[in-house]
C-alpha atoms as a PDB file:
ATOM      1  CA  UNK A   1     141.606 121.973 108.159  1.00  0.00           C
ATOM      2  CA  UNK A   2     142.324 122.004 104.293  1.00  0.00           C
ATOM      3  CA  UNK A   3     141.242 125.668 104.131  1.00  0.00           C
ATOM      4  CA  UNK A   4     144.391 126.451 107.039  1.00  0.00           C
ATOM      5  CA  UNK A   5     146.973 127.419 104.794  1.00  0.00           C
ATOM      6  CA  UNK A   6     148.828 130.261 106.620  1.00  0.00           C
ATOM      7  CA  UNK A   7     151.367 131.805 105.960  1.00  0.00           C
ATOM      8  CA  UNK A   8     150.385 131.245 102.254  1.00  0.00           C
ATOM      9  CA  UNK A   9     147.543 134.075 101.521  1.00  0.00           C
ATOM     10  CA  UNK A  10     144.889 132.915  99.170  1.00  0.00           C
ATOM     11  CA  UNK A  11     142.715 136.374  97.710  1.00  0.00           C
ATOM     12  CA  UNK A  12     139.405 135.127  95.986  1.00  0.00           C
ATOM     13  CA  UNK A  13     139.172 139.191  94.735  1.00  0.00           C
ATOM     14  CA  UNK A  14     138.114 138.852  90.557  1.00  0.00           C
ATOM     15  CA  UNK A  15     140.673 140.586  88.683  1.00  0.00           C
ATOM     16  CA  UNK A  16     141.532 140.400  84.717  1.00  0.00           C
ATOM     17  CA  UNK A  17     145.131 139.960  83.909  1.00  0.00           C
ATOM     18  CA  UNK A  18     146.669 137.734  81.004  1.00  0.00           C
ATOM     19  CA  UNK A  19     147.838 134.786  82.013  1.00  0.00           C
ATOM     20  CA  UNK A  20     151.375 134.151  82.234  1.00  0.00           C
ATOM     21  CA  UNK A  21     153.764 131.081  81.326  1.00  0.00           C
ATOM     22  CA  UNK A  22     154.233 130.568  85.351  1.00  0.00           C
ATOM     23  CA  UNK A  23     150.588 131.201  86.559  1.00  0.00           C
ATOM     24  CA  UNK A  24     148.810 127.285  87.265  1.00  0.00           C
ATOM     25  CA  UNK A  25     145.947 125.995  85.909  1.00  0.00           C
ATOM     26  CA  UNK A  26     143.541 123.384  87.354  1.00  0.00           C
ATOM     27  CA  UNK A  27     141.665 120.949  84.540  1.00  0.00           C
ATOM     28  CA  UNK A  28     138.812 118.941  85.400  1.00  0.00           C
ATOM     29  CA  UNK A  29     137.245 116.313  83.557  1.00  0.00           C
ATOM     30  CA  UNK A  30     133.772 115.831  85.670  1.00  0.00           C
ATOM     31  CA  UNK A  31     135.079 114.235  88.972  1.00  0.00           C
ATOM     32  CA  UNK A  32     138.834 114.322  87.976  1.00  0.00           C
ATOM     33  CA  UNK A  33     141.492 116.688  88.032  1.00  0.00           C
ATOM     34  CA  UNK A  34     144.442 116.587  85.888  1.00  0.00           C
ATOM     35  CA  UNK A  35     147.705 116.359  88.060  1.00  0.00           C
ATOM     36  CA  UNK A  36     151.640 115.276  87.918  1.00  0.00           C
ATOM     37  CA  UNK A  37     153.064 113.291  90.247  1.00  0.00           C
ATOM     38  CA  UNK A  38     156.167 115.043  91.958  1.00  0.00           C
ATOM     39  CA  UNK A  39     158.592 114.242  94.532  1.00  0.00           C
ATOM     40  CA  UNK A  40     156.740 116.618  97.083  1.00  0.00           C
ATOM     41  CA  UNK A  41     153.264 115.391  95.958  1.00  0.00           C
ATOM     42  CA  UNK A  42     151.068 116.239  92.652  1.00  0.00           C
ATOM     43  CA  UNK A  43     151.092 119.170  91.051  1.00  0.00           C
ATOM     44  CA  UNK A  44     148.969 120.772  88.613  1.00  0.00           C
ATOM     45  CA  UNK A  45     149.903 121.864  84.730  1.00  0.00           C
ATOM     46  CA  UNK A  46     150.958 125.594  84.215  1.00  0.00           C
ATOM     47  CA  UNK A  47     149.999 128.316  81.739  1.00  0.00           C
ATOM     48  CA  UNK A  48     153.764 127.138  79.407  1.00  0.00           C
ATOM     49  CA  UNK A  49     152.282 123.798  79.692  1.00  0.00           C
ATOM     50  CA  UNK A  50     148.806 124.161  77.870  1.00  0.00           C
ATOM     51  CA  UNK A  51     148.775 127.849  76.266  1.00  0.00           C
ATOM     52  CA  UNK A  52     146.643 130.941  77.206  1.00  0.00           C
ATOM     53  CA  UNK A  53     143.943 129.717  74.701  1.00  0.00           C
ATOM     54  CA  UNK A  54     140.343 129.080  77.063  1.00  0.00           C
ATOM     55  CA  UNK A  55     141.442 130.172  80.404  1.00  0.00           C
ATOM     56  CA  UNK A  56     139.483 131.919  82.941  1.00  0.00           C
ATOM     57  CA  UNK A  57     140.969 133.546  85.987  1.00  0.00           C
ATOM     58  CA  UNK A  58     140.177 131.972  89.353  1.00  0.00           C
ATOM     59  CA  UNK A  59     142.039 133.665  92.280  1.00  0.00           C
ATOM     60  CA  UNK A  60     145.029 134.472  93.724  1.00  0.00           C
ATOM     61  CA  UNK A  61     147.341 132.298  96.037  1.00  0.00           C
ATOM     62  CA  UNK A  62     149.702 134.913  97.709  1.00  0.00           C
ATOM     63  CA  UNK A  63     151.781 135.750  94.297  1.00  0.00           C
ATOM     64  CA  UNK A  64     150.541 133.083  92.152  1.00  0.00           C
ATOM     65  CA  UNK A  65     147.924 133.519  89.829  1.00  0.00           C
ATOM     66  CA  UNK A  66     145.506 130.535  89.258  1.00  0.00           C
ATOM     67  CA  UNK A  67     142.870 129.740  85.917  1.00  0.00           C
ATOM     68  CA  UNK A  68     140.483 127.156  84.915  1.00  0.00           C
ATOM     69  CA  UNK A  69     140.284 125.851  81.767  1.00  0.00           C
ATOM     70  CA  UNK A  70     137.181 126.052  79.920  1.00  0.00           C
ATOM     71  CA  UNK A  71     137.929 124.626  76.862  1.00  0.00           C
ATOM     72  CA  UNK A  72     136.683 120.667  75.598  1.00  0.00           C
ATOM     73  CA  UNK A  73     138.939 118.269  74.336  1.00  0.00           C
ATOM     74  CA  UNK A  74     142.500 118.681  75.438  1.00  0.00           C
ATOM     75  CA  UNK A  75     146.312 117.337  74.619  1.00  0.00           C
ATOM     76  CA  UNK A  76     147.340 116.299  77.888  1.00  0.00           C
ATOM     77  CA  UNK A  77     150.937 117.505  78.619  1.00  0.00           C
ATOM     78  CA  UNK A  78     153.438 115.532  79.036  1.00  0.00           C
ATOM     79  CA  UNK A  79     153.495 113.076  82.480  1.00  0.00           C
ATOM     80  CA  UNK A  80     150.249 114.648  83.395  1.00  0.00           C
ATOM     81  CA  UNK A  81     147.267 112.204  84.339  1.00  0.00           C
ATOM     82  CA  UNK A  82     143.292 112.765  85.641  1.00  0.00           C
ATOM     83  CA  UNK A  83     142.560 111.259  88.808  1.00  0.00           C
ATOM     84  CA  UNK A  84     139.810 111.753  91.136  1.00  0.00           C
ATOM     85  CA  UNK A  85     139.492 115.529  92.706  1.00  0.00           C
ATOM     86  CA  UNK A  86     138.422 114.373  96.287  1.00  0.00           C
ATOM     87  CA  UNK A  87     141.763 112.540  96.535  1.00  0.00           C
ATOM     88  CA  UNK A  88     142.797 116.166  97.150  1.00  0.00           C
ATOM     89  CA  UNK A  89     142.371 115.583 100.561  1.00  0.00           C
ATOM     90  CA  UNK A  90     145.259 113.310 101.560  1.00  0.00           C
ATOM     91  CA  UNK A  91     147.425 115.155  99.277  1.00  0.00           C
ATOM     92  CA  UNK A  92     150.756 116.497 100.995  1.00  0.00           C
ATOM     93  CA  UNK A  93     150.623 119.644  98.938  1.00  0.00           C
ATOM     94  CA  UNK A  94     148.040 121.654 101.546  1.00  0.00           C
ATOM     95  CA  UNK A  95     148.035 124.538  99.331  1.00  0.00           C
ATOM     96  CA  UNK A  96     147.275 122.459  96.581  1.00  0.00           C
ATOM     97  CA  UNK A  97     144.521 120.538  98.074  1.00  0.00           C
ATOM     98  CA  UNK A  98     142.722 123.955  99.122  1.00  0.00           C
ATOM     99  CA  UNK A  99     143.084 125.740  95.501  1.00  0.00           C
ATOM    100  CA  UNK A 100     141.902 122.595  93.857  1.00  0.00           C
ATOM    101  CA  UNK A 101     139.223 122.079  95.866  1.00  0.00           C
ATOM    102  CA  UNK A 102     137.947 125.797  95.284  1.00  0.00           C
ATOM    103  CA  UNK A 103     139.012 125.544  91.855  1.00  0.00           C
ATOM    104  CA  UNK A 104     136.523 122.874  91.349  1.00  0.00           C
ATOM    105  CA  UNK A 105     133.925 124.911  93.186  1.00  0.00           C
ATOM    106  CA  UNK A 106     133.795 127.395  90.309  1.00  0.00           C
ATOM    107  CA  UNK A 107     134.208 124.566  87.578  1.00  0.00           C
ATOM    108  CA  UNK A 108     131.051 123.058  88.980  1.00  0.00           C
ATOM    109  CA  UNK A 109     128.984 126.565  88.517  1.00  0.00           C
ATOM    110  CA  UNK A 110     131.220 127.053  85.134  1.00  0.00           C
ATOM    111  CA  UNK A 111     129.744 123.832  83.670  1.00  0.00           C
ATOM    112  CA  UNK A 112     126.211 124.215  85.518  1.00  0.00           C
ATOM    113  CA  UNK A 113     125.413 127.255  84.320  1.00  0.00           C
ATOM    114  CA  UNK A 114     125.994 127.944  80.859  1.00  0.00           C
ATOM    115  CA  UNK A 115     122.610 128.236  79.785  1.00  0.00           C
ATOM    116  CA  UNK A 116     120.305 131.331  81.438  1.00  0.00           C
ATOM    117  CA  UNK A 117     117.634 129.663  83.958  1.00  0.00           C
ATOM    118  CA  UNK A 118     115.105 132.255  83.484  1.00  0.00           C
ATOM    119  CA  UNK A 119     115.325 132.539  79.619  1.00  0.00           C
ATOM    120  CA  UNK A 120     117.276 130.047  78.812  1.00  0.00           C
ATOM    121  CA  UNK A 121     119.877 131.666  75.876  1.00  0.00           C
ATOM    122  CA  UNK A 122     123.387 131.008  76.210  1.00  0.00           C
ATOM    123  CA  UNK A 123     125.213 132.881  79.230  1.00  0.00           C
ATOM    124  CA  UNK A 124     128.559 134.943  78.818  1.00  0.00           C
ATOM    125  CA  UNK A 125     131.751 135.862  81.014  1.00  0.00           C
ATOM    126  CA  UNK A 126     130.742 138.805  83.162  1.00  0.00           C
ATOM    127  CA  UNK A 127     133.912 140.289  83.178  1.00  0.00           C
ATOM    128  CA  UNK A 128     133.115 143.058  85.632  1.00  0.00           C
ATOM    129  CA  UNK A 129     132.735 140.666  88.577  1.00  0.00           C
ATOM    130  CA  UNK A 130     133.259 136.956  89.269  1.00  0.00           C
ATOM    131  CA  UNK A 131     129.522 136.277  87.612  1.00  0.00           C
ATOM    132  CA  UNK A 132     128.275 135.019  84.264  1.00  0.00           C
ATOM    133  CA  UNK A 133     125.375 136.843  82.176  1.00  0.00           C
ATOM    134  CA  UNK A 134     122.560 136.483  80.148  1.00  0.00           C
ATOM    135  CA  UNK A 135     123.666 138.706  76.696  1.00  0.00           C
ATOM    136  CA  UNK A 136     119.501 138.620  76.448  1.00  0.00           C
ATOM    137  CA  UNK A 137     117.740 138.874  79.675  1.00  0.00           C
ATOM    138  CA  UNK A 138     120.873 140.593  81.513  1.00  0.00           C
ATOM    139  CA  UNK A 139     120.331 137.864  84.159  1.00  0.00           C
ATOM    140  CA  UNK A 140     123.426 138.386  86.153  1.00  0.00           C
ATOM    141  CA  UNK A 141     124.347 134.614  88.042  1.00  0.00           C
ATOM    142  CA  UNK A 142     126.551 134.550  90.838  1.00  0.00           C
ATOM    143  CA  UNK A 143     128.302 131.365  91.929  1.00  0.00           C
ATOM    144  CA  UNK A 144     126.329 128.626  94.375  1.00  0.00           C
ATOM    145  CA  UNK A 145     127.071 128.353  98.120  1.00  0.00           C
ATOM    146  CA  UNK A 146     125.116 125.651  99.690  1.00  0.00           C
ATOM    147  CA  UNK A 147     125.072 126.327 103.622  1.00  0.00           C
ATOM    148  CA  UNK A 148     125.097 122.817 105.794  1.00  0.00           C
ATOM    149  CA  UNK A 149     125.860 122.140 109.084  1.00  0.00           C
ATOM    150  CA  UNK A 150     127.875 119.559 110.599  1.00  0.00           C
ATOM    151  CA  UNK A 151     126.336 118.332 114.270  1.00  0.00           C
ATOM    152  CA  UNK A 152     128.145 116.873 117.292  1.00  0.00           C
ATOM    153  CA  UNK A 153     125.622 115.272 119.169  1.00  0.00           C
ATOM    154  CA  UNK A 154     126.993 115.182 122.705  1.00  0.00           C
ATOM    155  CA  UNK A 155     126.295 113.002 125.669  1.00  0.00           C
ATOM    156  CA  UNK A 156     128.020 112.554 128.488  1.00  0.00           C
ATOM    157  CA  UNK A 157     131.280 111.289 127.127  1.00  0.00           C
ATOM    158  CA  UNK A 158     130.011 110.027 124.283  1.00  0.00           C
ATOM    159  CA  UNK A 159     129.354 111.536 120.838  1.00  0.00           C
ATOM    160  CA  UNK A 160     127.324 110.340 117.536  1.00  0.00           C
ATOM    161  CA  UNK A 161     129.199 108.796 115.250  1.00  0.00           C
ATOM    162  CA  UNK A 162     127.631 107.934 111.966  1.00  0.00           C
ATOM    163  CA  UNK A 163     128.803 106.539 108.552  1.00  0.00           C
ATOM    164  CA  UNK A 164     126.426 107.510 105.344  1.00  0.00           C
ATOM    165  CA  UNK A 165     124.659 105.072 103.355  1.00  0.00           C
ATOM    166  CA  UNK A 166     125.569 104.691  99.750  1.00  0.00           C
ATOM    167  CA  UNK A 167     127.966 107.960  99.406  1.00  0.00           C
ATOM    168  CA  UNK A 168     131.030 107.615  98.030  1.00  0.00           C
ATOM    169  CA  UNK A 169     132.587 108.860 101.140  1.00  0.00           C
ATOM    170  CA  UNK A 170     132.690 105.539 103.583  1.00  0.00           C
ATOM    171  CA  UNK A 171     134.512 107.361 106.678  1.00  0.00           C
ATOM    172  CA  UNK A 172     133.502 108.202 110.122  1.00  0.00           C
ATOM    173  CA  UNK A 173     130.955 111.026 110.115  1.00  0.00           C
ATOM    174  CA  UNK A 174     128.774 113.359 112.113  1.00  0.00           C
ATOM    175  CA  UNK A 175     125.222 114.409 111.891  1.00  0.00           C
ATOM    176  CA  UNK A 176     124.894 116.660 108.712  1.00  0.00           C
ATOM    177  CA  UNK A 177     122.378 118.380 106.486  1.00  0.00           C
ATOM    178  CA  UNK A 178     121.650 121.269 104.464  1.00  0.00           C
ATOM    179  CA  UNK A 179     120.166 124.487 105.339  1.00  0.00           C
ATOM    180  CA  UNK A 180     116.374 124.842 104.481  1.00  0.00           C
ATOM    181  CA  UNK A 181     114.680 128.319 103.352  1.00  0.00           C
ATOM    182  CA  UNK A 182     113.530 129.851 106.153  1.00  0.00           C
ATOM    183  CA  UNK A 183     115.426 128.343 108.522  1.00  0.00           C
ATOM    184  CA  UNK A 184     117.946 129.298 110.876  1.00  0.00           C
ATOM    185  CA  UNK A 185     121.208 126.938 110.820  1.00  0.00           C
ATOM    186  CA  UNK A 186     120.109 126.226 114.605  1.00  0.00           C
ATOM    187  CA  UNK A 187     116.559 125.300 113.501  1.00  0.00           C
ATOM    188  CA  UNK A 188     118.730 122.872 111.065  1.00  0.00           C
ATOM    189  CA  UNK A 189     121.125 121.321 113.658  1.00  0.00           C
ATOM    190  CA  UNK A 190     117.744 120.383 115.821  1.00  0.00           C
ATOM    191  CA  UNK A 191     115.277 118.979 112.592  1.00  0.00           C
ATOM    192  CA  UNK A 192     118.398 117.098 111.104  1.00  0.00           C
ATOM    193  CA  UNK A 193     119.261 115.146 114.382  1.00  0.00           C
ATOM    194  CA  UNK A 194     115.650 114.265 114.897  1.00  0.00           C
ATOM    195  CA  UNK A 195     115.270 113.456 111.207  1.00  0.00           C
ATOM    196  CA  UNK A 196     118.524 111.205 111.052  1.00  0.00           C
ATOM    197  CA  UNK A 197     118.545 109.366 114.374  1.00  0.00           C
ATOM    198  CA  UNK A 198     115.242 110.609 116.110  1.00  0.00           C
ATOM    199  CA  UNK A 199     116.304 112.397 119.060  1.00  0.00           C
ATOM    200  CA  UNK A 200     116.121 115.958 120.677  1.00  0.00           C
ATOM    201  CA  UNK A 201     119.023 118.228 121.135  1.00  0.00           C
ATOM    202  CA  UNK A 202     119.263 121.410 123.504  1.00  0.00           C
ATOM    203  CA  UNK A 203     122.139 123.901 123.775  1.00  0.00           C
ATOM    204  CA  UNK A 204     122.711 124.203 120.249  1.00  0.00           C
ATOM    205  CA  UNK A 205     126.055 126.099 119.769  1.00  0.00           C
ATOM    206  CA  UNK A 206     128.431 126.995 117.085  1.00  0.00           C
ATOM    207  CA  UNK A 207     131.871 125.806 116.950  1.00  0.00           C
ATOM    208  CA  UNK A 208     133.336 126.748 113.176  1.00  0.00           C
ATOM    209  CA  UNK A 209     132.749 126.992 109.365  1.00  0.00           C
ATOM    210  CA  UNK A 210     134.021 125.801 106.663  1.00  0.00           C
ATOM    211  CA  UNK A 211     134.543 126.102 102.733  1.00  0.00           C
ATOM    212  CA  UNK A 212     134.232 122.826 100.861  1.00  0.00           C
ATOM    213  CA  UNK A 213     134.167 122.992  97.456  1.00  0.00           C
ATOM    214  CA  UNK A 214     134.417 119.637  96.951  1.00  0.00           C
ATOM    215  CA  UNK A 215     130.195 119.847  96.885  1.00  0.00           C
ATOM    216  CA  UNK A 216     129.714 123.899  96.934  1.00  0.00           C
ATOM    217  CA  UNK A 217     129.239 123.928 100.799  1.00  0.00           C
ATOM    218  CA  UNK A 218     129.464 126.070 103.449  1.00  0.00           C
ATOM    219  CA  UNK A 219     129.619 123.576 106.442  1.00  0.00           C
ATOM    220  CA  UNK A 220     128.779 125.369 109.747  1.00  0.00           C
ATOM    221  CA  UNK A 221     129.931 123.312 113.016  1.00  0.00           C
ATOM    222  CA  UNK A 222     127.874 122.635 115.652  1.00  0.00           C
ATOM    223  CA  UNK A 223     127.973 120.821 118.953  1.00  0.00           C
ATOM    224  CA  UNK A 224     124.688 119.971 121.293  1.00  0.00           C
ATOM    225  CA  UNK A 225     123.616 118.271 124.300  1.00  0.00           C
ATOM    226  CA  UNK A 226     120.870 115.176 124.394  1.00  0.00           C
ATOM    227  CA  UNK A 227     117.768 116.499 125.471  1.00  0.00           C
ATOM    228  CA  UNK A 228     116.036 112.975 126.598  1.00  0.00           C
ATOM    229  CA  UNK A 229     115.588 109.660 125.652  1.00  0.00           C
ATOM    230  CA  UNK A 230     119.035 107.832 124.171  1.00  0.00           C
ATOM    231  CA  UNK A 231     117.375 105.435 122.053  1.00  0.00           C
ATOM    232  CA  UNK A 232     118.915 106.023 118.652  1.00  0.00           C
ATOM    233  CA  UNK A 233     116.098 105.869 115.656  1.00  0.00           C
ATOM    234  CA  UNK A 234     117.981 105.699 112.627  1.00  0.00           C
ATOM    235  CA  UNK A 235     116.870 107.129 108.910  1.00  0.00           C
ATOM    236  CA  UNK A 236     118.565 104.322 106.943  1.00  0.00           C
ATOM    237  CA  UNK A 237     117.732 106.290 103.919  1.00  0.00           C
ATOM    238  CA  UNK A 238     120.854 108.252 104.831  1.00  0.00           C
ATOM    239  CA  UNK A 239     122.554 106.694 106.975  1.00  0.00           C
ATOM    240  CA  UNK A 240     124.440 103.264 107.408  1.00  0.00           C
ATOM    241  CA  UNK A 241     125.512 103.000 111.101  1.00  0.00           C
ATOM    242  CA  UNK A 242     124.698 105.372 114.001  1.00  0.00           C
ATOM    243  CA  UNK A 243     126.085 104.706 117.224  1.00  0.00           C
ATOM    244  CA  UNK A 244     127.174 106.662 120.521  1.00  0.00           C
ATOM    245  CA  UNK A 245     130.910 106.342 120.828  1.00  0.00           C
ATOM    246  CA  UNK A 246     133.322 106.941 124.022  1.00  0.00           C
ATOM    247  CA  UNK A 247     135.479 109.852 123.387  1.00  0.00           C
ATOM    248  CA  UNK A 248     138.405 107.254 124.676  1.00  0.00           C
ATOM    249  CA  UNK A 249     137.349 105.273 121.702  1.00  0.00           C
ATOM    250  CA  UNK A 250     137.922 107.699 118.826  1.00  0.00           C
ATOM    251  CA  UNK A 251     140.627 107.419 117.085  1.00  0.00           C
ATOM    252  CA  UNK A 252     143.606 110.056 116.627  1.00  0.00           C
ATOM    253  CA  UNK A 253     143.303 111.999 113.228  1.00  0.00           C
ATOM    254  CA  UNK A 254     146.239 112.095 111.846  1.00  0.00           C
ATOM    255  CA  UNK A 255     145.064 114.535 108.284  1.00  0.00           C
ATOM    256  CA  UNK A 256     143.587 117.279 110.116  1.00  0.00           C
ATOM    257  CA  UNK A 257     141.280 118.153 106.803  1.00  0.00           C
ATOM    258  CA  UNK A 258     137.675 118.450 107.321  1.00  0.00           C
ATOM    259  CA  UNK A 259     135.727 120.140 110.040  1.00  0.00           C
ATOM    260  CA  UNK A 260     133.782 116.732 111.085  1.00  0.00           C
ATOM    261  CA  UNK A 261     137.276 115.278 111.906  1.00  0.00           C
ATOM    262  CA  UNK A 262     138.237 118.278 113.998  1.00  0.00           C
ATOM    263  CA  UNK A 263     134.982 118.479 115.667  1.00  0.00           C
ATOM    264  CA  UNK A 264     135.494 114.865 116.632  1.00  0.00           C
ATOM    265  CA  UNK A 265     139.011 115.664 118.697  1.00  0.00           C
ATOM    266  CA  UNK A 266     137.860 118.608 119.609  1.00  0.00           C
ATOM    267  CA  UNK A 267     135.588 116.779 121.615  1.00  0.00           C
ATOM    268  CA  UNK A 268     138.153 113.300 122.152  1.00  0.00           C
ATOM    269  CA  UNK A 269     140.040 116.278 124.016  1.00  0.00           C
ATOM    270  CA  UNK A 270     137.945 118.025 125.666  1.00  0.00           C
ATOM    271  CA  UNK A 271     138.569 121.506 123.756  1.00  0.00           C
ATOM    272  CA  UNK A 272     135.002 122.395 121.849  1.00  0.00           C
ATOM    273  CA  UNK A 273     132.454 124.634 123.567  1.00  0.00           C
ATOM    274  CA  UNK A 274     130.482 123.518 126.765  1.00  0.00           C
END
């Protein structure tokens, strides 16, 4: 998955340390990231490229230091372009693809929160820990995780396969949803496949998580067994398509990026949790 980046060691510890004319920094204009095409794939503009000037430190990738620029308007360095972040994912630099995607993360909760939600004044750099501050209220704001969970619905040999409806993603997808307050993630996995195609689930189990900053998730993986009745009902408020699909009839995934993919051959062959 795009988080498996081993042997490369990626420390999300907050430090302060000047930037230096090697360390890389990721630039994002909204949905877009600013990138250079190289012979091993794109590649994003370093510290000698922009200056120091509006640079905040994001994390470590095993001796590399990465920042995010903060600043507005910007030169853009020469043979550097913006295109869009989430083409990250079919990007051959893997350790790229990762960092970006985190690096957008925090540029989301940069950008969203620059303004104090309980008193609304201006909020600052909290330089003791990755966390921005209200100089007024002292509201200290920590960046947004949005637990989810991803759901193979199992049957037999056949699996849920669903496509969303009007999301800029258009792939193959599983059953997936977002954590409510006061509710366990297996409380989730059993209200979003009843919501989304109208069926009950029993032996709800975990599989794996995973980080996707692309939209500030935390997608927990799930796989569960058809408790009944077949008969899809589909919310086509969310969804497109929903269909039960062979495990003979899924095709090979050849990217190996998101945890819906690898659910789906996990389960193609036969090596997810029964």
């Amino acid at each position: 998955m795009i988080q498996d980046i081993a042997p490369s060691v990626f420390h999300n510890e907050y430090t302060k340390k000047d930037p230096s004319a090697d360390d890389y920094v990721f630039i994002f204009n909204e949905k877009e990231i600013l990138v250079k095409d190289e012979a091993e794939g794109i590649t994003c503009p370093k510290v000698s490229d922009i200056g120091k000037d509006k640079l905040q430190f994001l994390f470590t990738l095993n001796d590399s230091y990465d920042y995010l620029y903060l600043g507005n308007e910007l030169l853009l360095p020469n043979g550097f372009h913006y295109e869009n972040v989430k083409n990250l994912r079919h990007s051959p630099n893997k350790l790229l693809a990762f960092a970006g995607m985190t690096a957008y993360h925090l540029y989301i909760w940069y950008k969203n929160n620059r303004f104090c939600g309980r008193c609304g004044a201006k909020t600052i750099i909290y330089n003791k820990e990755r966390a921005l501050k209200c100089p007024l209220c002292d509201n200290i704001i920590y960046p947004r995780i949005s637990p989810a969970v991803i759901v193979a619905v199992t049957n037999g040999d056949q699996i849920i396969i669903t496509r969303y409806s009007g999301r800029e993603y258009k792939g193959l997808a599983l059953i997936a949803g977002f954590c409510e307050i006061g509710e366990t993630a297996e409380e989730t996995v059993a209200r979003e496949v009843m919501e989304e195609v109208g069926l009950k689930v029993k032996n709800i189990r975990y599989y794996k998580s995973q980080p996707w900053g692309f939209d500030s998730n935390l997608l927990l993986g799930f796989y569960c067994e058809l408790d009944g009745n077949s008969s899809i009902t589909m919310d086509t408020s969310e969804l497109k398509t929903a269909k039960w699909i062979k495990k003979e009839d899924l095709e090979e995934d050849t990217e190996h990026v998101s945890l819906t993919s690898e659910m789906m051959m996990a389960f193609k062959h036969n090596n997810y949790p029964l």
